[in-house]
C-alpha atoms as a PDB file:
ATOM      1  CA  UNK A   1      20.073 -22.575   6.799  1.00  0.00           C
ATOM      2  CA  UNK A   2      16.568 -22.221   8.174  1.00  0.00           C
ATOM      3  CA  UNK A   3      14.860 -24.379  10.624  1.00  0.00           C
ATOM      4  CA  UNK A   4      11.206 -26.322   8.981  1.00  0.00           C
ATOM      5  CA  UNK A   5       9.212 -23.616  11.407  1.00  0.00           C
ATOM      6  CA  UNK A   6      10.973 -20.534   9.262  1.00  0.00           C
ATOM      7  CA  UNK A   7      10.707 -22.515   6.085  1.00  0.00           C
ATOM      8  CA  UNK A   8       7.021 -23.259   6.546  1.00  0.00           C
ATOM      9  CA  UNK A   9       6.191 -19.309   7.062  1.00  0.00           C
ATOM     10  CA  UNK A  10       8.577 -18.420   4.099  1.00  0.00           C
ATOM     11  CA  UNK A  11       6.428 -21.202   1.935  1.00  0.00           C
ATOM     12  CA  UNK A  12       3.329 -19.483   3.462  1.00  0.00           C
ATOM     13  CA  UNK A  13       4.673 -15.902   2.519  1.00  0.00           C
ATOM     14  CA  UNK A  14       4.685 -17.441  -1.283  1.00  0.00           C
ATOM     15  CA  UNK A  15       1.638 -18.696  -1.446  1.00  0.00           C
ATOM     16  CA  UNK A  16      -0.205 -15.765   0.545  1.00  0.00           C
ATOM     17  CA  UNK A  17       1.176 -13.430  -1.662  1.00  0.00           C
ATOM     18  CA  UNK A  18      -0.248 -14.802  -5.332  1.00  0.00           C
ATOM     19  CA  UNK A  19      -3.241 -15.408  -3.197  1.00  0.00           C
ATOM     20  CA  UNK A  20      -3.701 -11.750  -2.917  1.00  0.00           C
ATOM     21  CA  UNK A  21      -2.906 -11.092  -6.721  1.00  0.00           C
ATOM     22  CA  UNK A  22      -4.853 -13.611  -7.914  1.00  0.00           C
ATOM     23  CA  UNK A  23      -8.190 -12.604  -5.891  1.00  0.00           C
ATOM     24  CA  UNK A  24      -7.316  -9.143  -6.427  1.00  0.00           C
ATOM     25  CA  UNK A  25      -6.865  -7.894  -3.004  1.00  0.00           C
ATOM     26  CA  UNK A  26      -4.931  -5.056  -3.478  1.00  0.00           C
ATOM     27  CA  UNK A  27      -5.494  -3.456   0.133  1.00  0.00           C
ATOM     28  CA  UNK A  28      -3.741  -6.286   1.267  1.00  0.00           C
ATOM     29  CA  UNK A  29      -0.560  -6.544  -1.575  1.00  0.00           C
ATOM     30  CA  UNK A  30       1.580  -3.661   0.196  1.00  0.00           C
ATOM     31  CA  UNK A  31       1.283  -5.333   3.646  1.00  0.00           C
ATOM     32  CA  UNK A  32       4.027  -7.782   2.170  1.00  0.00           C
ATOM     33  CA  UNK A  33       6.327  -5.216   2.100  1.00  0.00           C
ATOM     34  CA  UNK A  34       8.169  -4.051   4.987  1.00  0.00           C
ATOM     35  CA  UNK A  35       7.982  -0.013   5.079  1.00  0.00           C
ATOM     36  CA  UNK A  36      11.309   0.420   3.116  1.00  0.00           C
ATOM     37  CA  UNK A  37      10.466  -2.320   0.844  1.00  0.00           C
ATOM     38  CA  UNK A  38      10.844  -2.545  -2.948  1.00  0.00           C
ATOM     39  CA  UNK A  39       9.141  -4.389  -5.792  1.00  0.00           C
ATOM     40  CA  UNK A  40      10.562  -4.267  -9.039  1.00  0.00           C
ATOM     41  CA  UNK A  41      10.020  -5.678 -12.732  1.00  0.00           C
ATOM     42  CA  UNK A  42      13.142  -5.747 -14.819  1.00  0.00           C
ATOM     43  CA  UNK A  43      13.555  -8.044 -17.848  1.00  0.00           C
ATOM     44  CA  UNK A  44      15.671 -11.278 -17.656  1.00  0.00           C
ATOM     45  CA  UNK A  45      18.547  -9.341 -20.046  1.00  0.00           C
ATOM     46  CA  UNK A  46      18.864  -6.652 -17.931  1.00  0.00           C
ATOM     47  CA  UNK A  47      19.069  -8.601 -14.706  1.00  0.00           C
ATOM     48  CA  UNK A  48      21.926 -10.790 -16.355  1.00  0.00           C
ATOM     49  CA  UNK A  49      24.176  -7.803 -17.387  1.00  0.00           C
ATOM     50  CA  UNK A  50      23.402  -6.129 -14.290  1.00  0.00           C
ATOM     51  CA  UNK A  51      21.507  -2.810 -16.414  1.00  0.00           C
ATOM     52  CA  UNK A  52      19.618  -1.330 -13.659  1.00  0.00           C
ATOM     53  CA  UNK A  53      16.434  -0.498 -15.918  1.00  0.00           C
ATOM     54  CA  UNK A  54      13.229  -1.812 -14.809  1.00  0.00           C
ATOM     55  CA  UNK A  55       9.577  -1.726 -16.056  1.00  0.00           C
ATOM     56  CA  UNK A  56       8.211  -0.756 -12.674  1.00  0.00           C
ATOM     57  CA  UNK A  57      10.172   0.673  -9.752  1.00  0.00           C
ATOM     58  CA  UNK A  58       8.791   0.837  -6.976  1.00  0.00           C
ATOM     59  CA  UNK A  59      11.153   2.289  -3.795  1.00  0.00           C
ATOM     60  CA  UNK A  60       9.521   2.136  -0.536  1.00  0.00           C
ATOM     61  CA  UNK A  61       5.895   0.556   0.631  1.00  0.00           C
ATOM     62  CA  UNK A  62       4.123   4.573   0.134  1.00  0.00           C
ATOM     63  CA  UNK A  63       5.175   3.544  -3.698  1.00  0.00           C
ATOM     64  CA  UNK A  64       3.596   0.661  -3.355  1.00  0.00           C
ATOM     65  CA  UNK A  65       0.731   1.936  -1.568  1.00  0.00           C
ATOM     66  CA  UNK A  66       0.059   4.551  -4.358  1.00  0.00           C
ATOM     67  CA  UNK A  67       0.073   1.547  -7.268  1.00  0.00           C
ATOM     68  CA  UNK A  68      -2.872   0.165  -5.369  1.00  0.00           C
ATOM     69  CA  UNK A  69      -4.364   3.339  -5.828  1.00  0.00           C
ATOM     70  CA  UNK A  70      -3.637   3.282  -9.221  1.00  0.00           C
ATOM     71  CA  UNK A  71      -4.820   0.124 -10.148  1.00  0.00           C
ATOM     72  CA  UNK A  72      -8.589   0.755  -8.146  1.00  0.00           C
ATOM     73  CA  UNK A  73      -8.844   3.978  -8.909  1.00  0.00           C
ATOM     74  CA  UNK A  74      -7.370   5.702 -12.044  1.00  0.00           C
ATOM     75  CA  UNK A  75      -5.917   2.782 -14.393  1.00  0.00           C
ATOM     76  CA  UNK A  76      -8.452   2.176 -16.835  1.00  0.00           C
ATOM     77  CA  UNK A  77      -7.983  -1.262 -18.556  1.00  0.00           C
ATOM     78  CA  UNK A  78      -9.832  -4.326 -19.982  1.00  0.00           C
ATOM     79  CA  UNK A  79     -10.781  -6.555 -16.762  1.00  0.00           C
ATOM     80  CA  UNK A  80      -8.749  -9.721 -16.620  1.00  0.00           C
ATOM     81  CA  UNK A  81      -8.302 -12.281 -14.137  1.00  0.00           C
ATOM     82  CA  UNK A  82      -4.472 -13.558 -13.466  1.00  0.00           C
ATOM     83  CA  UNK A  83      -3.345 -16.758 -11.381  1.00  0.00           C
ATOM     84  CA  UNK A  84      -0.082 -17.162 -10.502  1.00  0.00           C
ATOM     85  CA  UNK A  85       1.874 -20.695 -10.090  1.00  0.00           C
ATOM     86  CA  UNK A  86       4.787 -20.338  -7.757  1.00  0.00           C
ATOM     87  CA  UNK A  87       7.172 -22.560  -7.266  1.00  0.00           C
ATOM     88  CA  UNK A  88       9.526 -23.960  -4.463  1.00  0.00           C
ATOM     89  CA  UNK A  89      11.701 -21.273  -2.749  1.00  0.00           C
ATOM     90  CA  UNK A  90      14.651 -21.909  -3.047  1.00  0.00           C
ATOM     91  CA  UNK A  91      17.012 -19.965   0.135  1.00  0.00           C
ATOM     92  CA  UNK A  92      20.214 -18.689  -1.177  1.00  0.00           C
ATOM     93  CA  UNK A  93      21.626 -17.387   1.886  1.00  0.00           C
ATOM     94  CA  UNK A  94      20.847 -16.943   5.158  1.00  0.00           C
ATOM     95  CA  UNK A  95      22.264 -13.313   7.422  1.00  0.00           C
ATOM     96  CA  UNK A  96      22.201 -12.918  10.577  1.00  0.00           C
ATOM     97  CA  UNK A  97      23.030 -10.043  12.657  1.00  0.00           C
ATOM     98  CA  UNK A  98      22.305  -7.636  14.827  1.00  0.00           C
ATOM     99  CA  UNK A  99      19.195  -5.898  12.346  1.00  0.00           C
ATOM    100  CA  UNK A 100      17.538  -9.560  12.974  1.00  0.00           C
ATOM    101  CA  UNK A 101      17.228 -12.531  10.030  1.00  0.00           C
ATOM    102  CA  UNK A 102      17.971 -12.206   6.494  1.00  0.00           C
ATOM    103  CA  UNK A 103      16.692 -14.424   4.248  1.00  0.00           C
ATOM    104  CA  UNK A 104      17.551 -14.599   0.273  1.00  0.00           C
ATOM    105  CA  UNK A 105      15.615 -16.830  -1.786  1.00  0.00           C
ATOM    106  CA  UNK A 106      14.726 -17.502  -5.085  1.00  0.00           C
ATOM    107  CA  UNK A 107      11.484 -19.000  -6.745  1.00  0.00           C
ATOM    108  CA  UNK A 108       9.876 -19.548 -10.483  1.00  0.00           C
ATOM    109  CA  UNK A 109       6.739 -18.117 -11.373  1.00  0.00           C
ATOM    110  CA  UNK A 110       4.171 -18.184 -13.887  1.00  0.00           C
ATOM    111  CA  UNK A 111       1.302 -15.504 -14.270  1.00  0.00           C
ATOM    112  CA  UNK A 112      -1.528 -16.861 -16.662  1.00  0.00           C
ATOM    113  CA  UNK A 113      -4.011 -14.515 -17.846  1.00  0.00           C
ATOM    114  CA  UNK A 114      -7.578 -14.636 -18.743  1.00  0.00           C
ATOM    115  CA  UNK A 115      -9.019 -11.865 -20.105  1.00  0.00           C
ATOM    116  CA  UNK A 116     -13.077 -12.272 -19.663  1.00  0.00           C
ATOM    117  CA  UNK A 117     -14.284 -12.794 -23.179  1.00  0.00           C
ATOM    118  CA  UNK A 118     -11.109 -15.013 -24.113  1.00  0.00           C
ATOM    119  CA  UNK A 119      -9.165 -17.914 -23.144  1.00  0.00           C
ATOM    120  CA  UNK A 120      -6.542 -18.031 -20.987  1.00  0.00           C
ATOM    121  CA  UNK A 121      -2.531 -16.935 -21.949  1.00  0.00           C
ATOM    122  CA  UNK A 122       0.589 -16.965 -20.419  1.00  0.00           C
ATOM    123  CA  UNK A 123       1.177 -13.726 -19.371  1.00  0.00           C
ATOM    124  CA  UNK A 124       4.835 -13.619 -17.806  1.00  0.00           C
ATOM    125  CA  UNK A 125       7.078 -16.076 -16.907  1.00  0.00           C
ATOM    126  CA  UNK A 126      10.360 -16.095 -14.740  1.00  0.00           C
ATOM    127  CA  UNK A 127      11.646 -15.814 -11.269  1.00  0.00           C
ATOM    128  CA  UNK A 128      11.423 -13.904  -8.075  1.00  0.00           C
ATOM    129  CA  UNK A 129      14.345 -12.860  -6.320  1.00  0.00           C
ATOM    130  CA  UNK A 130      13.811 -11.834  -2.211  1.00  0.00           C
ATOM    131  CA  UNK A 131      15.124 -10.494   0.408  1.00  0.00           C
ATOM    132  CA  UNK A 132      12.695 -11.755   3.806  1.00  0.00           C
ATOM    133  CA  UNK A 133      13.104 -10.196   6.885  1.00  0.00           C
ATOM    134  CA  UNK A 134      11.618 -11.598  10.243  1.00  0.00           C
ATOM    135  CA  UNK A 135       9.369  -8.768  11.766  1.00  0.00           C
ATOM    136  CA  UNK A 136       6.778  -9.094  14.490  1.00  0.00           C
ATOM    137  CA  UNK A 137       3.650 -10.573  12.780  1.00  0.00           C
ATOM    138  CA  UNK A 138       6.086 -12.708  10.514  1.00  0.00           C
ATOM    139  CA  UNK A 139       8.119 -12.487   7.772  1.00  0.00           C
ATOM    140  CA  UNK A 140       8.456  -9.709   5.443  1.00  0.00           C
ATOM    141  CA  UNK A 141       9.731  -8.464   1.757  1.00  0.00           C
ATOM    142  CA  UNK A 142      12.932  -5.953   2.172  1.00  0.00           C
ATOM    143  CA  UNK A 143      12.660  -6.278  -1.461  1.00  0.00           C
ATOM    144  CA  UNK A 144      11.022  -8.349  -4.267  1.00  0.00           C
ATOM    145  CA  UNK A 145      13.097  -8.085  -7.738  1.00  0.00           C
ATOM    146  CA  UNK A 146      10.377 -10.168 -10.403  1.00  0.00           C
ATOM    147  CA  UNK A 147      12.453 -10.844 -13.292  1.00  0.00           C
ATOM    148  CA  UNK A 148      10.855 -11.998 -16.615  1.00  0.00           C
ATOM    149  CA  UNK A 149      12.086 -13.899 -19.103  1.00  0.00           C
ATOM    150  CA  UNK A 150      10.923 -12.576 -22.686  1.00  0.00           C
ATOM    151  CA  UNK A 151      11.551  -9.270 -23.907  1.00  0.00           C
ATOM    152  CA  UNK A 152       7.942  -9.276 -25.252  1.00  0.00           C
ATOM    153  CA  UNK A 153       5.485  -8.278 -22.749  1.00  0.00           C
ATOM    154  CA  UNK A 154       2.245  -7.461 -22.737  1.00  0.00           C
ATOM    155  CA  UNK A 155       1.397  -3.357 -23.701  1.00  0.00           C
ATOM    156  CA  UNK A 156       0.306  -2.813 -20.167  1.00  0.00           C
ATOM    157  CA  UNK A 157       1.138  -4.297 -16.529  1.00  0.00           C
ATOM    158  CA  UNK A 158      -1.517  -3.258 -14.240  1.00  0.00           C
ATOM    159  CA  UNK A 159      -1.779  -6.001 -11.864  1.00  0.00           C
ATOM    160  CA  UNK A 160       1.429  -6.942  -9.834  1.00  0.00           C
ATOM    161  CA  UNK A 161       3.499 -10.160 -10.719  1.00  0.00           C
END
């Protein structure tokens, strides 16, 4: 396992991360991301029969990068505000070797979404699984894999989950 000093920074990775999505910080969302890191969105189905097809692929932290982009500059979209709850990570597994700390963990989420002339809705449900690697200024995502839990989603994700 992880001693409490690793366990507080991966808690603080959590919450520092839906801070940024919720306050719509996007300049900051990639620096999550180590620079061969990967955020994907795959339904709950596909996840469980091991289908690779996700909504949103993205392969390395340029991808990433460029989403920002996409979302301030070229997305056009009713405004909306989104806050995630998060909850306790759970650590699956714990690698170590000679490429440094590996850390595997699992968490719930919620995303509730309030677009500005309505009332608030939950927007996706379901759970984030990570891989956290230990870099210099702290830990990092190798790779976030958000996987939702209803087959109905909204016509658009713009924001991140």
């Amino acid at each position: 396992m992880v001693d409490f000093k690793t366990y507080f920074e991966l808690l603080n990775l959590y919450s520092d991360y839906a801070m940024a999505c919720d306050s719509a910080d996007w300049e900051n969302w990639p620096e999550f991301f180590v620079e061969e890191g990967t955020y994907r969105l795959q339904p709950r189905e596909n996840y469980q029969e091991g289908l690779p097809l996700c909504l949103l692929a993205l392969e390395s932290k340029a991808m990433i990068k460029d989403r920002v982009y996409g979302v301030k500059e070229t997305m056009y979209h009713d405004p909306y505000y989104q806050r995630h709850i998060v909850g306790t990570p759970r650590i699956i597994s714990v690698q170590r070797d000679h490429q440094g700390e590996r850390i595997l963990s699992e968490a719930n989420y919620t995303v509730i979404r309030t677009k500005l002339d309505g009332e608030s809705t939950v927007f996706s449900a379901g759970f984030y699984r990570d891989v956290i690697v230990r870099k210099p200024e702290g830990l990092k995502l190798l790779s976030r894999l958000c996987v939702y839990d209803s087959e109905m989603i909204a016509n658009s994700i713009i924001y991140p989950i």
